[in-house]
C-alpha atoms as a PDB file:
ATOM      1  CA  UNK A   1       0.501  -3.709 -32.633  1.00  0.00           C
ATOM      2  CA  UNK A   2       3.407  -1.569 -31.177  1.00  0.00           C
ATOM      3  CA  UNK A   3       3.906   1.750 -29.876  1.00  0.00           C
ATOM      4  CA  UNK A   4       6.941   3.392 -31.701  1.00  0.00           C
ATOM      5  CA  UNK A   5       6.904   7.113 -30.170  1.00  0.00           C
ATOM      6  CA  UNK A   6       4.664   8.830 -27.878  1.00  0.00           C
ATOM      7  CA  UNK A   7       4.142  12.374 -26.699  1.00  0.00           C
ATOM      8  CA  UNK A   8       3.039  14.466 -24.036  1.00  0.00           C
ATOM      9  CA  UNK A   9       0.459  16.948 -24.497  1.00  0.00           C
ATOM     10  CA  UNK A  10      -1.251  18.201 -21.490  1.00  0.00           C
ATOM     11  CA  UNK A  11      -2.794  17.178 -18.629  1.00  0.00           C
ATOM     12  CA  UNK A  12      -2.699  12.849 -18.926  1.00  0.00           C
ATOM     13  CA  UNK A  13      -2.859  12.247 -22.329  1.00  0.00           C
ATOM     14  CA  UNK A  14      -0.410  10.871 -24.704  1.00  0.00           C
ATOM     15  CA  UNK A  15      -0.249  11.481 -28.263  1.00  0.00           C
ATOM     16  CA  UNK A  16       0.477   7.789 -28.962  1.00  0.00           C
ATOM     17  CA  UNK A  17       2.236   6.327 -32.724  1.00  0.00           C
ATOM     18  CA  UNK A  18       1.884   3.121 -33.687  1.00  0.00           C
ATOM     19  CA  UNK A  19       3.983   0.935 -36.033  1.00  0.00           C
ATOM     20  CA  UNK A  20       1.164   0.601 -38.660  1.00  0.00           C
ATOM     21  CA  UNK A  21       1.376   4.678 -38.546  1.00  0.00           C
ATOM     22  CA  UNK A  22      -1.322   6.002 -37.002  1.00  0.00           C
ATOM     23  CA  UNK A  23      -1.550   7.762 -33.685  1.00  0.00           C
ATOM     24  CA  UNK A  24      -4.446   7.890 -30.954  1.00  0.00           C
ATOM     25  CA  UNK A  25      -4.319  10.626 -28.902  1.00  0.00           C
ATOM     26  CA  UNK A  26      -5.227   8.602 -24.952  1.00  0.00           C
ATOM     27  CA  UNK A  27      -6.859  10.532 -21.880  1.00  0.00           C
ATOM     28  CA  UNK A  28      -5.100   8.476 -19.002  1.00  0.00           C
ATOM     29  CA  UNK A  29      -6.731  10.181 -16.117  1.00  0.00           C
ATOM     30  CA  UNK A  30      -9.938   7.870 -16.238  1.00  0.00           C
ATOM     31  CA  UNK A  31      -7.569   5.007 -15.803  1.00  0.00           C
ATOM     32  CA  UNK A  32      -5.648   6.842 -12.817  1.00  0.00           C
ATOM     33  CA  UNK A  33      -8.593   6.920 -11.229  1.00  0.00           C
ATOM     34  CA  UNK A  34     -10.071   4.117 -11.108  1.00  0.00           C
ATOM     35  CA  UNK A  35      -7.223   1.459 -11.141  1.00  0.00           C
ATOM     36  CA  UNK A  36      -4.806   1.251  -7.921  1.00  0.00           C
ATOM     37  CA  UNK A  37      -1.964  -0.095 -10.241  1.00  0.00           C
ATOM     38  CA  UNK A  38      -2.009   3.401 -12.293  1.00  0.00           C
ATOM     39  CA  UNK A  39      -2.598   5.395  -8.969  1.00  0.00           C
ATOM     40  CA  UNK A  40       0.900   6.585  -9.158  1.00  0.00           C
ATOM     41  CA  UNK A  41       0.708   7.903 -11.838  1.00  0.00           C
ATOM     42  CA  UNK A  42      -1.129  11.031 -10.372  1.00  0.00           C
ATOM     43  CA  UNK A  43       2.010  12.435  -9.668  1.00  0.00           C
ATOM     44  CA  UNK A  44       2.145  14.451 -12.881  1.00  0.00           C
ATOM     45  CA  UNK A  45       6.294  14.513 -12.873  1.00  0.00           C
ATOM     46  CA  UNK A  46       6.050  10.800 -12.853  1.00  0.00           C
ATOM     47  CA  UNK A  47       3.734  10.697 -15.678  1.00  0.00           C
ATOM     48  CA  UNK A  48       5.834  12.685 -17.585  1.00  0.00           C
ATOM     49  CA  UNK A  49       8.517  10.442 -17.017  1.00  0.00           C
ATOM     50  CA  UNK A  50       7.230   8.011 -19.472  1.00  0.00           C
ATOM     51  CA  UNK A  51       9.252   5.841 -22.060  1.00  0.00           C
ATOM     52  CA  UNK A  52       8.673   3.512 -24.517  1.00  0.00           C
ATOM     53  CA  UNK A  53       9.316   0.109 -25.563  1.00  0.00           C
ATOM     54  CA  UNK A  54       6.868  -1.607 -27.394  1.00  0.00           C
ATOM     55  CA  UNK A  55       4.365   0.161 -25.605  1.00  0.00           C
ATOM     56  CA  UNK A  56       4.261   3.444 -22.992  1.00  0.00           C
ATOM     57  CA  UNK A  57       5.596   2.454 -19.836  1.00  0.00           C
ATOM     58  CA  UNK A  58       6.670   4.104 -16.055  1.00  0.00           C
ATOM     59  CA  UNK A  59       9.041   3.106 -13.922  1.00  0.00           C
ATOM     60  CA  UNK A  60      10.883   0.560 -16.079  1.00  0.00           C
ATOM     61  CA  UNK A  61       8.429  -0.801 -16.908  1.00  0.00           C
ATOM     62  CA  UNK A  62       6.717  -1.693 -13.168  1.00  0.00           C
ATOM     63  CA  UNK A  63       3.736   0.164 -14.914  1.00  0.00           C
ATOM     64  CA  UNK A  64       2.461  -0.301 -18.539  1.00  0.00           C
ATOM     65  CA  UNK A  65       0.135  -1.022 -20.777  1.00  0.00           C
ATOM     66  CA  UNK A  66      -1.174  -2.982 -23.233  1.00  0.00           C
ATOM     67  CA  UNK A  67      -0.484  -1.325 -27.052  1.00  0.00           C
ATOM     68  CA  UNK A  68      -3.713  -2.501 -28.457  1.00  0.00           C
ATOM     69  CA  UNK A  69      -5.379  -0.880 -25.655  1.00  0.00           C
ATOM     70  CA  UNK A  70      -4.092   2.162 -26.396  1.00  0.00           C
ATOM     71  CA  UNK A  71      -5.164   1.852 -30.043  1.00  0.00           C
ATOM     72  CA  UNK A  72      -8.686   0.449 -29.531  1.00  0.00           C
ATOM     73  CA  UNK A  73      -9.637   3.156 -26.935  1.00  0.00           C
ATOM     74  CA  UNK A  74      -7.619   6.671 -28.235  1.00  0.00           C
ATOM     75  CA  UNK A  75      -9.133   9.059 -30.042  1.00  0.00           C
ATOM     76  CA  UNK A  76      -8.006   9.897 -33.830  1.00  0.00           C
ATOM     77  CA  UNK A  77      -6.557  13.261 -34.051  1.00  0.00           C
ATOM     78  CA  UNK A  78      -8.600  15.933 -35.356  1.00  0.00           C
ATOM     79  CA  UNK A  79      -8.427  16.324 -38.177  1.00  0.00           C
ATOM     80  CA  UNK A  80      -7.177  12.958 -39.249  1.00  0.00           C
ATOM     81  CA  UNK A  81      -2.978  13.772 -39.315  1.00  0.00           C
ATOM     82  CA  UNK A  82      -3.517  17.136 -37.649  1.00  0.00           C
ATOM     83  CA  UNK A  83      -3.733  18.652 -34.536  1.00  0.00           C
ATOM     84  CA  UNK A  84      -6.861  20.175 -33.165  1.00  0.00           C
ATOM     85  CA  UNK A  85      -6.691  24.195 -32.736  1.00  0.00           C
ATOM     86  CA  UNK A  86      -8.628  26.828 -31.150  1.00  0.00           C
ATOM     87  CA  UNK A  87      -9.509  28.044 -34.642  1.00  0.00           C
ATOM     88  CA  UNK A  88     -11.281  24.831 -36.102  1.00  0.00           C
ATOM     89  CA  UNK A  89     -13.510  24.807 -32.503  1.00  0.00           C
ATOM     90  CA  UNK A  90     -14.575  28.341 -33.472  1.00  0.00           C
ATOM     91  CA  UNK A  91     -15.394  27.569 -37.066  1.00  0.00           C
ATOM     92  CA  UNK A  92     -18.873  26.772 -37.457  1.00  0.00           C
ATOM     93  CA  UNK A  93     -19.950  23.396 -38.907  1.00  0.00           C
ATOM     94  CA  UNK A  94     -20.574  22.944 -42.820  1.00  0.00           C
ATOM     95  CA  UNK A  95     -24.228  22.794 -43.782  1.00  0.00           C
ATOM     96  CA  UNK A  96     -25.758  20.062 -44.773  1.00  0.00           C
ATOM     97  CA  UNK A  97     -27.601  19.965 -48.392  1.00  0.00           C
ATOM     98  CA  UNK A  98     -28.310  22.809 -50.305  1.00  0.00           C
ATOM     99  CA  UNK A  99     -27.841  25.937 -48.511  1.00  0.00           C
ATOM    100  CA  UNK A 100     -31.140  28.412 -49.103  1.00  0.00           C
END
């Protein structure tokens, strides 16, 4: 498993691709706080300043992690291939059965 692209999209979390095509969107702030090694990473511009090898890495690569971790513990997209919008939150859930 490999990381082939990864985005920024608010906050700490990375819309994350991976070479088998499918991307994980990954919340990094639990991680910031809790582990000292990603406690730099609080500095936002830093964050930012990401790149990626064969996984997302800081600093040349002084901070990383692993690719399948990424994988195992993002989130799909919603809805699978699409982003999530205002709009779909506000849409009320299909009914299950037959509707009376």
């Amino acid at each position: 498993m490999e990381v082939v692209d990864a985005e920024h999209l608010d906050g700490y979390k990375l819309l994350v691709a991976f070479n088998n095509g499918e991307r994980r969107t990954f919340d990094f702030a639990p991680l910031i706080a809790r582990y000292p090694m990603f406690a730099p990473l609080e500095d936002i511009d830093l964050f930012k300043n990401f790149s990626v090898s064969d996984t997302v890495e800081w600093n040349g690569g002084a901070i990383d992690i692993a690719p399948e971790y990424l994988y195992e513990h993002g989130a799909k997209p919603y809805p699978q291939g699409e982003e999530f919008s205002a709009s779909m939150a506000a849409e009320p859930p299909a009914p299950y059965g037959n509707p009376a």
